[in-house]
Protein backbone atom coordinates (compact mmCIF):
# COMPACT_ATOMS: atom_id res chain seq x y z
CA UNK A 1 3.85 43.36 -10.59
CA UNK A 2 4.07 40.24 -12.95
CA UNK A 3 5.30 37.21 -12.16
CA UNK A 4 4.32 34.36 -10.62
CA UNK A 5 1.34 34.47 -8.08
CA UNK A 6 1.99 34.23 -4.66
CA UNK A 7 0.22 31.19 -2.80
CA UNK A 8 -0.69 31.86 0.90
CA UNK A 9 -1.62 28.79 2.79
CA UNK A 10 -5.58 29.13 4.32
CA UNK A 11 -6.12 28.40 7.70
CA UNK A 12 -8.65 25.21 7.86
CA UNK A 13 -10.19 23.27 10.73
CA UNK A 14 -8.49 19.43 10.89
CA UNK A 15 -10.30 17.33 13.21
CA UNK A 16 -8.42 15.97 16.25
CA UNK A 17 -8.66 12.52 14.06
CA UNK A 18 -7.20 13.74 11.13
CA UNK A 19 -4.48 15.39 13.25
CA UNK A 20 -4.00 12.09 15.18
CA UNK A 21 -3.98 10.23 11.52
CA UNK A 22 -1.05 12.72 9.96
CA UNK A 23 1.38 12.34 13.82
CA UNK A 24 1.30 8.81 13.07
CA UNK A 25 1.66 8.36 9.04
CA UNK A 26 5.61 8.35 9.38
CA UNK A 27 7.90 5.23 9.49
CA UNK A 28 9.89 7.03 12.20
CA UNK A 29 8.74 8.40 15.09
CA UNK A 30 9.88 12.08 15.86
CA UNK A 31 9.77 14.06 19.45
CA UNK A 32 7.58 16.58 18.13
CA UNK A 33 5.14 14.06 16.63
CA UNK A 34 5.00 11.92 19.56
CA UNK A 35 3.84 14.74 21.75
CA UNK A 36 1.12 15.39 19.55
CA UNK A 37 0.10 11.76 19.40
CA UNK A 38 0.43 11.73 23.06
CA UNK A 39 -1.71 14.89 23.77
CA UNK A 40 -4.48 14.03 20.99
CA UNK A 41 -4.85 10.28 23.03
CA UNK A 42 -6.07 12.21 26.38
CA UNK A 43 -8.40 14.12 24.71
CA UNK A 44 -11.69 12.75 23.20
CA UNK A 45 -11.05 11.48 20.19
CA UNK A 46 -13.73 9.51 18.03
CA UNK A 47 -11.20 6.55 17.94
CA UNK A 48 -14.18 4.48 15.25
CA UNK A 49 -13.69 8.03 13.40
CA UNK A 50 -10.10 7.47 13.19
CA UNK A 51 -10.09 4.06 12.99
CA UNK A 52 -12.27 4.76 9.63
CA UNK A 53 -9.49 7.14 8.37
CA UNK A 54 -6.93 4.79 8.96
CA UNK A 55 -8.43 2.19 6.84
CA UNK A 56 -9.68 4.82 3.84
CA UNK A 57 -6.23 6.00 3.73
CA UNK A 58 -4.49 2.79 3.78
CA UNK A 59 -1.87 4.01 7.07
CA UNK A 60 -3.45 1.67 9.68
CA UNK A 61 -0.60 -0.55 9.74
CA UNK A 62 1.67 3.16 10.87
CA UNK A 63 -1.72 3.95 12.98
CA UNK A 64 -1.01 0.72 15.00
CA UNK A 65 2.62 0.82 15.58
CA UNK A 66 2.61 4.02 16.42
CA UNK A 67 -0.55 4.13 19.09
CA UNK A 68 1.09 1.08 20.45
CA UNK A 69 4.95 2.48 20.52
CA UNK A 70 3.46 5.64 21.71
CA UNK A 71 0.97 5.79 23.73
CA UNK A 72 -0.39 2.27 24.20
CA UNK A 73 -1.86 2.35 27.48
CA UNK A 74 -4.32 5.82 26.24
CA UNK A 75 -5.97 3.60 23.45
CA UNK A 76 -8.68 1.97 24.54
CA UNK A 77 -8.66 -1.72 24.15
CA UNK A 78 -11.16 -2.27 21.59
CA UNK A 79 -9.53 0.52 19.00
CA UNK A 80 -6.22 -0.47 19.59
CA UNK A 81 -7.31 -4.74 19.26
CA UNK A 82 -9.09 -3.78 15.81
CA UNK A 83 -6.00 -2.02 14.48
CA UNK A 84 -3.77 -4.92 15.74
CA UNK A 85 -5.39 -7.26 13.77
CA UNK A 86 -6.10 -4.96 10.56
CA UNK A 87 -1.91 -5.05 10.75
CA UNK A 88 -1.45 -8.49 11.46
CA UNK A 89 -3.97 -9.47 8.70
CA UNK A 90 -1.75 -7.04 6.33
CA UNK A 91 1.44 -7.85 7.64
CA UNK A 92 0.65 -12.10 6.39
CA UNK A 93 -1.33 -10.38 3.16
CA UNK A 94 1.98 -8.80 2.29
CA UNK A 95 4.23 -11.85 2.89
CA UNK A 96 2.26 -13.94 0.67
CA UNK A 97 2.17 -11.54 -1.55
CA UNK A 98 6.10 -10.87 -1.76
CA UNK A 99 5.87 -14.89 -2.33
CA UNK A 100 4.16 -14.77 -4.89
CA UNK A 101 5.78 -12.12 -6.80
CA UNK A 102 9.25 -14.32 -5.88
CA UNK A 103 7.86 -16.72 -7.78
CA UNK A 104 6.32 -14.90 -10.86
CA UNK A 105 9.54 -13.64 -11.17
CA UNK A 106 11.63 -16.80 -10.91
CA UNK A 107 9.42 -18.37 -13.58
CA UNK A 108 9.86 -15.53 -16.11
CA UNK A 109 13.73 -15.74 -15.15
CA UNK A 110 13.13 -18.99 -15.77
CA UNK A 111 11.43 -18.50 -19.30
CA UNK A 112 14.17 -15.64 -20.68
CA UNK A 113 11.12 -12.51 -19.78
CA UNK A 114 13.66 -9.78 -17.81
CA UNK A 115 11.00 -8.50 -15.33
CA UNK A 116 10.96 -5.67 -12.89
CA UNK A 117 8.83 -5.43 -9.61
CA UNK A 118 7.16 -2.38 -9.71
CA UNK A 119 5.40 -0.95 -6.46
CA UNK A 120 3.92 -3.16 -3.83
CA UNK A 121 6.41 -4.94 -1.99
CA UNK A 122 9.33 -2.99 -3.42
CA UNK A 123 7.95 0.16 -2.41
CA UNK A 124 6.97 -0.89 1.12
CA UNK A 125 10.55 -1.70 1.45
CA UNK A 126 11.92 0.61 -0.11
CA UNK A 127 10.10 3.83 1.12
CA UNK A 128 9.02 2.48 4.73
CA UNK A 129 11.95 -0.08 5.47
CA UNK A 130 9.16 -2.13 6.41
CA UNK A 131 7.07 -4.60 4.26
CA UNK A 132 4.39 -4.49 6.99
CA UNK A 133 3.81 -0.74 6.77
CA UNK A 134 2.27 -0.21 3.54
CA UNK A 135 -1.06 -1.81 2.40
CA UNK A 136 -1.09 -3.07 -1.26
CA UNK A 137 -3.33 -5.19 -2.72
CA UNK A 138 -1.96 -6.45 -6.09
CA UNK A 139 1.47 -7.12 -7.47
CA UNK A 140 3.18 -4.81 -10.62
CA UNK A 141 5.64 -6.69 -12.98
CA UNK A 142 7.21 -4.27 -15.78
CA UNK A 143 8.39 -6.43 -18.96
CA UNK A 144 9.27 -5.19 -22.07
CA UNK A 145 6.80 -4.76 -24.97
CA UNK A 146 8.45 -7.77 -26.94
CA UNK A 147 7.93 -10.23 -24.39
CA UNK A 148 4.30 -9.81 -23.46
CA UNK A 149 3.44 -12.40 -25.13
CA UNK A 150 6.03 -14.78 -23.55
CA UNK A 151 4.79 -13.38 -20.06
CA UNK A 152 1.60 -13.84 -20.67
CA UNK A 153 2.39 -17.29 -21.39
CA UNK A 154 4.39 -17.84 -18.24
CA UNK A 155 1.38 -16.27 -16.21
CA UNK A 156 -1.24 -18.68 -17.75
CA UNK A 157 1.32 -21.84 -16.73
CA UNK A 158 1.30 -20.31 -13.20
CA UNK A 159 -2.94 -20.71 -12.91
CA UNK A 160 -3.11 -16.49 -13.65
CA UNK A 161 -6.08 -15.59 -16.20
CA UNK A 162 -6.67 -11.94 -18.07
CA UNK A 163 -8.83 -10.32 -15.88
CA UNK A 164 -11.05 -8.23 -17.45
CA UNK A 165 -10.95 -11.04 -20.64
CA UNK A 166 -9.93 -8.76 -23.55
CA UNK A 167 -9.66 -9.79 -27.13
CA UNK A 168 -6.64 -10.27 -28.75
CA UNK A 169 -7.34 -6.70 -30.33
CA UNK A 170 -8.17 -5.27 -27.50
CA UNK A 171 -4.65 -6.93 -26.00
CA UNK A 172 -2.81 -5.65 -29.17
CA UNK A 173 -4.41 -2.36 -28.10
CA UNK A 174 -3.31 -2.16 -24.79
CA UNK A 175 0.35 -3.61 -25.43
CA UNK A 176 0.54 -1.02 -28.35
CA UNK A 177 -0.26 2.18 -26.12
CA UNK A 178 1.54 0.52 -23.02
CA UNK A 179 -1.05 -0.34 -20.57
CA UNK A 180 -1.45 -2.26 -18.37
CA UNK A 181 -2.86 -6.28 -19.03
CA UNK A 182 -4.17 -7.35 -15.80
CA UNK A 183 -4.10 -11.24 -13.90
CA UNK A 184 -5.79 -12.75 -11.66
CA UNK A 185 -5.02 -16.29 -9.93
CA UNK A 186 -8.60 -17.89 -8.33
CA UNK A 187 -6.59 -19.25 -5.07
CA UNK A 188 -6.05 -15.24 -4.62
């Protein structure tokens, strides 16, 4: 028979961490996923194991609302005080971040670059509802080829400096084959 092949999924082993970890990646809580979460808390997890996977897979902050919305009073307190503040330490990361980017992108309104927020805050907002929910780290700001150079301005008035350094070659280079030009600020 031709055709396309036909995929069967494999049975695997998923660890009762990993299992935990997927029942709580979701902005909304579901019947069948709190059961899970509430079955896989009486059992004996490796909560430093999951606590690990939270943070390598950058869901802690849906790992802590959901252990504490869930089943709160199965964590034990150590666990469930370490992911607390791993989401309050994201939660104020992501605020100052969404200032920032407010004011990156009044200053190119501001200086006639049209600008659009790419990722980061948008996303969390967009695909959790909540900025608090998704970890980013750095802010994305689409502008058109034409006014690189006028953004790049506008970022160097703001205290932001290329970072790697690249020559002005190397710049034409990446604004030629549209990638990215990163920017770092020292006060973060």
């Amino acid at each position: 028979m031709h055709g396309r092949p036909v995929l069967r999924a494999t049975p695997f082993f998923v660890s009762p961490e990993y299992e935990m970890l997927l029942a709580c990646a979701r902005s909304r809580m579901d019947e069948r996923h709190a059961l899970i979460i509430q079955k896989l808390s009486r059992s004996a997890l490796d909560w430093d194991a999951l606590l690990a996977l939270g943070r390598r897979h950058s869901v802690f902050p849906l790992l802590y609302r959901q252990l504490a919305a869930v089943v709160r009073q199965d964590v034990p307190p150590e666990p469930l005080d370490r992911l607390k503040e791993l989401y309050q330490g994201n939660a104020a990361r992501n605020l100052f971040l969404l200032g920032e980017l407010e004011r990156v992108l009044r200053s190119f309104a501001d200086d006639g670059v049209p600008a659009i927020p790419w990722k980061g805050p948008m996303l969390a907002k967009a695909g959790y509802g909540d900025l608090s929910l998704r970890r980013f780290v750095d802010l994305d700001v689409i502008v058109r080829r034409d006014d690189v150079e006028r953004a790049i301005g506008t970022l160097t008035n703001l205290g932001y400096r290329a970072e790697p350094v690249v020559s002005p070659s190397q710049q034409a280079f990446l604004i030629r084959t549209q990638r990215d030009l990163a920017f770092k600020r020292d006060e973060g």
